[in-house]
N, C-alpha and C. Protein backbone atom coordinates (compact mmCIF):
# COMPACT_ATOMS: atom_id res chain seq x y z
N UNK A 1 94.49 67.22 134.03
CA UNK A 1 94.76 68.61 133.74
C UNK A 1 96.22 68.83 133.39
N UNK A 2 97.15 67.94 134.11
CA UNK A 2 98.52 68.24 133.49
C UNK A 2 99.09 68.28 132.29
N UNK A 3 98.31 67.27 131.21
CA UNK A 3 98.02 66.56 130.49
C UNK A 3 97.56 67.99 129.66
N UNK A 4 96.71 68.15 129.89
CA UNK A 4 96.37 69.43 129.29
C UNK A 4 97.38 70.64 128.95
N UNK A 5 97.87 71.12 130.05
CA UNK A 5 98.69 72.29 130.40
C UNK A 5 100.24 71.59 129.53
N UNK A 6 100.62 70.28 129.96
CA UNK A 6 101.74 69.96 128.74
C UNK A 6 101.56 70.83 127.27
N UNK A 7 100.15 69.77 126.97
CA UNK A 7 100.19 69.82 125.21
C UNK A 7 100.07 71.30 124.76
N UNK A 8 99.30 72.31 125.50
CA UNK A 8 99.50 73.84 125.80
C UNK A 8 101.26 74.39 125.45
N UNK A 9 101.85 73.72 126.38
CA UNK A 9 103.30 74.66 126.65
C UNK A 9 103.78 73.96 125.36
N UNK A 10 103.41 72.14 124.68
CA UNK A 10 104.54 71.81 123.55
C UNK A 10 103.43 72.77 122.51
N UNK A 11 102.27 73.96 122.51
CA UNK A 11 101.81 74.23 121.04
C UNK A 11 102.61 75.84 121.40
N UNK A 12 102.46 75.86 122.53
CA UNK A 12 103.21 77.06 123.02
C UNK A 12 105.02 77.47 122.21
N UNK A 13 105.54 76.48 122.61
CA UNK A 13 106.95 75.77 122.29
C UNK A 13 107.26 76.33 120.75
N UNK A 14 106.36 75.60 119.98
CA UNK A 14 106.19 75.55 118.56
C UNK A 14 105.91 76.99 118.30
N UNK A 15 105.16 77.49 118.73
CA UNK A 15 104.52 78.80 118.10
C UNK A 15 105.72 80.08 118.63
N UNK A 16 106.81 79.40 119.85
CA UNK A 16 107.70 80.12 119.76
C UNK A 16 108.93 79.98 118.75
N UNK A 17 109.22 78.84 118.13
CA UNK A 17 110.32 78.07 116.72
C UNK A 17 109.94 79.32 116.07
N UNK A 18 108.09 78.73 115.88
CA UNK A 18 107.77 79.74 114.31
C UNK A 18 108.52 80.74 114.12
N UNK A 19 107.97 82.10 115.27
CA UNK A 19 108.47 83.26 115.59
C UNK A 19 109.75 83.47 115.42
N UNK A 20 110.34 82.76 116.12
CA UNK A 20 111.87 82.90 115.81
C UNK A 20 112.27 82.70 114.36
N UNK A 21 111.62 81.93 113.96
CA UNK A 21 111.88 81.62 112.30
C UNK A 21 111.59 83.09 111.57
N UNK A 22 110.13 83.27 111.42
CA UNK A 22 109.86 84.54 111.17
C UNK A 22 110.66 85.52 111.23
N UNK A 23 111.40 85.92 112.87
CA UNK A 23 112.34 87.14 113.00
C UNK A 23 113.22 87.00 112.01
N UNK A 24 114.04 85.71 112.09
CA UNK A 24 115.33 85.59 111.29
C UNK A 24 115.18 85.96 109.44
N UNK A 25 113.96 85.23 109.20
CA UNK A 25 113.80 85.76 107.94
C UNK A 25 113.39 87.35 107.76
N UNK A 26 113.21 88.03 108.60
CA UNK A 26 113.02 89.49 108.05
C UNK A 26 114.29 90.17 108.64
N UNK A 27 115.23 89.64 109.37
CA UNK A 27 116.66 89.88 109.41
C UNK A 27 117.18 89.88 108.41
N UNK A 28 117.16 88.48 107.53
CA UNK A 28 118.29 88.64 106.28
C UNK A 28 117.27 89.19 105.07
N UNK A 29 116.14 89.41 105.32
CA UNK A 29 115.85 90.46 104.28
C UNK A 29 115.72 91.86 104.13
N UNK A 30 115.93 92.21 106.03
CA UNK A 30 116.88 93.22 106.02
C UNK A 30 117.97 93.49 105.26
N UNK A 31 119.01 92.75 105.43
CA UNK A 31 120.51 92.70 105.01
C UNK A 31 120.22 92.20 103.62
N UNK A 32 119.63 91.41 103.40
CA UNK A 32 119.56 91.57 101.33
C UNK A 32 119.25 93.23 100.97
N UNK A 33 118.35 93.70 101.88
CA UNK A 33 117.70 95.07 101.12
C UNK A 33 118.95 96.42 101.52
N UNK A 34 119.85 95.95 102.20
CA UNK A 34 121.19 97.07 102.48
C UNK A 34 121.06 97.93 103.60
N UNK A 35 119.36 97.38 104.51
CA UNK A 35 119.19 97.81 105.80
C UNK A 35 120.08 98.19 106.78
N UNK A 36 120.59 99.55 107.37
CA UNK A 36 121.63 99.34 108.61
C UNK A 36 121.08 99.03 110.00
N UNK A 37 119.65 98.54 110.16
CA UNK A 37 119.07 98.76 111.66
C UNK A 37 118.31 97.84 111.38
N UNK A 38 118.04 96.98 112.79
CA UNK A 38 117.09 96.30 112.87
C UNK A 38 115.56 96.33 112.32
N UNK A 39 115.07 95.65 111.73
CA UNK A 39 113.62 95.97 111.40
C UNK A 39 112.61 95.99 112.54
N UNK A 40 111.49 96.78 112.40
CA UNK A 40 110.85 96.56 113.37
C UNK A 40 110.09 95.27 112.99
N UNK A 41 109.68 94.94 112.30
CA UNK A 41 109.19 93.57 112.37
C UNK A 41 109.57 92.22 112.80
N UNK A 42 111.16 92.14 113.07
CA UNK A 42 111.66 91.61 113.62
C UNK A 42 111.78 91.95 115.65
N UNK A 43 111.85 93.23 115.75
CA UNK A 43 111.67 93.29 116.88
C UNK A 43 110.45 92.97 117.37
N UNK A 44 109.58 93.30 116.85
CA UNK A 44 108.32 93.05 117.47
C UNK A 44 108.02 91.44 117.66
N UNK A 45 108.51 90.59 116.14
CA UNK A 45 108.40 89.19 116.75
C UNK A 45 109.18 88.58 117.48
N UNK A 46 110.20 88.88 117.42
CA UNK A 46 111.66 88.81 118.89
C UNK A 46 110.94 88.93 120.39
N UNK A 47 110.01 90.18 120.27
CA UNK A 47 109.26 90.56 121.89
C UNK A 47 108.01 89.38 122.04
N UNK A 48 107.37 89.24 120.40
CA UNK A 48 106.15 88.26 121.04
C UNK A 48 106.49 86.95 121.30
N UNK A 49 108.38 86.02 120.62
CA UNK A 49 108.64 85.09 120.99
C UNK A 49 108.77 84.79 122.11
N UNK A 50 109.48 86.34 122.85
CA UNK A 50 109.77 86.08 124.33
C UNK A 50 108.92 85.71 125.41
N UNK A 51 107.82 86.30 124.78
CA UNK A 51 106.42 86.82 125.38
C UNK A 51 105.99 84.98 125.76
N UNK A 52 105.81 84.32 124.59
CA UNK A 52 105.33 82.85 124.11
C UNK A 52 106.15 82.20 125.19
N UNK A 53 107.80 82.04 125.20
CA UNK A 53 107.89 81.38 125.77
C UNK A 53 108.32 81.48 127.06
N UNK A 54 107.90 82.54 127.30
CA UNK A 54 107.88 82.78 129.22
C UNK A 54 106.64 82.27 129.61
N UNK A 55 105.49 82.23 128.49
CA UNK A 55 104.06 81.66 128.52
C UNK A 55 104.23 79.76 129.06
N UNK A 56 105.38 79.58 128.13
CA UNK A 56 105.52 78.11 128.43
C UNK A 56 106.18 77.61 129.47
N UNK A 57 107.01 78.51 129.97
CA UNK A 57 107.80 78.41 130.94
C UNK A 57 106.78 78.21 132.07
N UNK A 58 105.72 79.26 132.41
CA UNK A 58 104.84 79.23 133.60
C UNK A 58 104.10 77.66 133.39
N UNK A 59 103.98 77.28 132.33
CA UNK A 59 102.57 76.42 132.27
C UNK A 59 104.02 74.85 132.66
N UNK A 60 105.30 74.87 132.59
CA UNK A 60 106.00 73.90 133.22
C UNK A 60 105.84 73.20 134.28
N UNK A 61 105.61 71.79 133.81
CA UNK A 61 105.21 71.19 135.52
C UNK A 61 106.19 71.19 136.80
N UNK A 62 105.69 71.67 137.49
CA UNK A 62 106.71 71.52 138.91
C UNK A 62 107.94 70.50 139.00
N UNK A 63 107.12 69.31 138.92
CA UNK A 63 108.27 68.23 138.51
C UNK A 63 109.61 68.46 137.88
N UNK A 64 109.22 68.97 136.55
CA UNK A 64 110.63 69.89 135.62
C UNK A 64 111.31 70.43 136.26
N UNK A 65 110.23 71.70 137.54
CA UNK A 65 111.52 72.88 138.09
C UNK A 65 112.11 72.38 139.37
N UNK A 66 112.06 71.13 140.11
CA UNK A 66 112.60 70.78 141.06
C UNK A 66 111.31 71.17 141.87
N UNK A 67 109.95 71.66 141.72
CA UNK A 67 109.32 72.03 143.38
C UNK A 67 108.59 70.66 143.69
């Protein structure tokens, strides 16, 4: 089962990169388009990255956190 819960947190991991990738590109196409404020599309994937990898954080084996 650990085994399991790993390959989980490394698709977890990844699907948080994406996101972050994602935000950044609708940042600078904010700022290409002369935007003064954050987009919401960026916030929203900013919140679901966080979301992802607090997801991965829990699924961390004990071992990792010292218990």
């Amino acid at each position: 089962m650990a085994a399991d819960l790993d390959d989980i947190r490394s698709r977890l991991e990844a699907i948080a990169e994406e996101l972050a990738d994602m935000a950044m590109e609708a940042l600078r196409d904010a700022i290409e388009a002369g935007e003064q404020r954050r987009p919401a599309e960026e916030r929203r994937l900013t919140q679901a990255r966080r979301s992802v990898e607090r997801a991965a954080s829990l699924l961390q084996a004990e071992d990792d956190v010292g218990g």
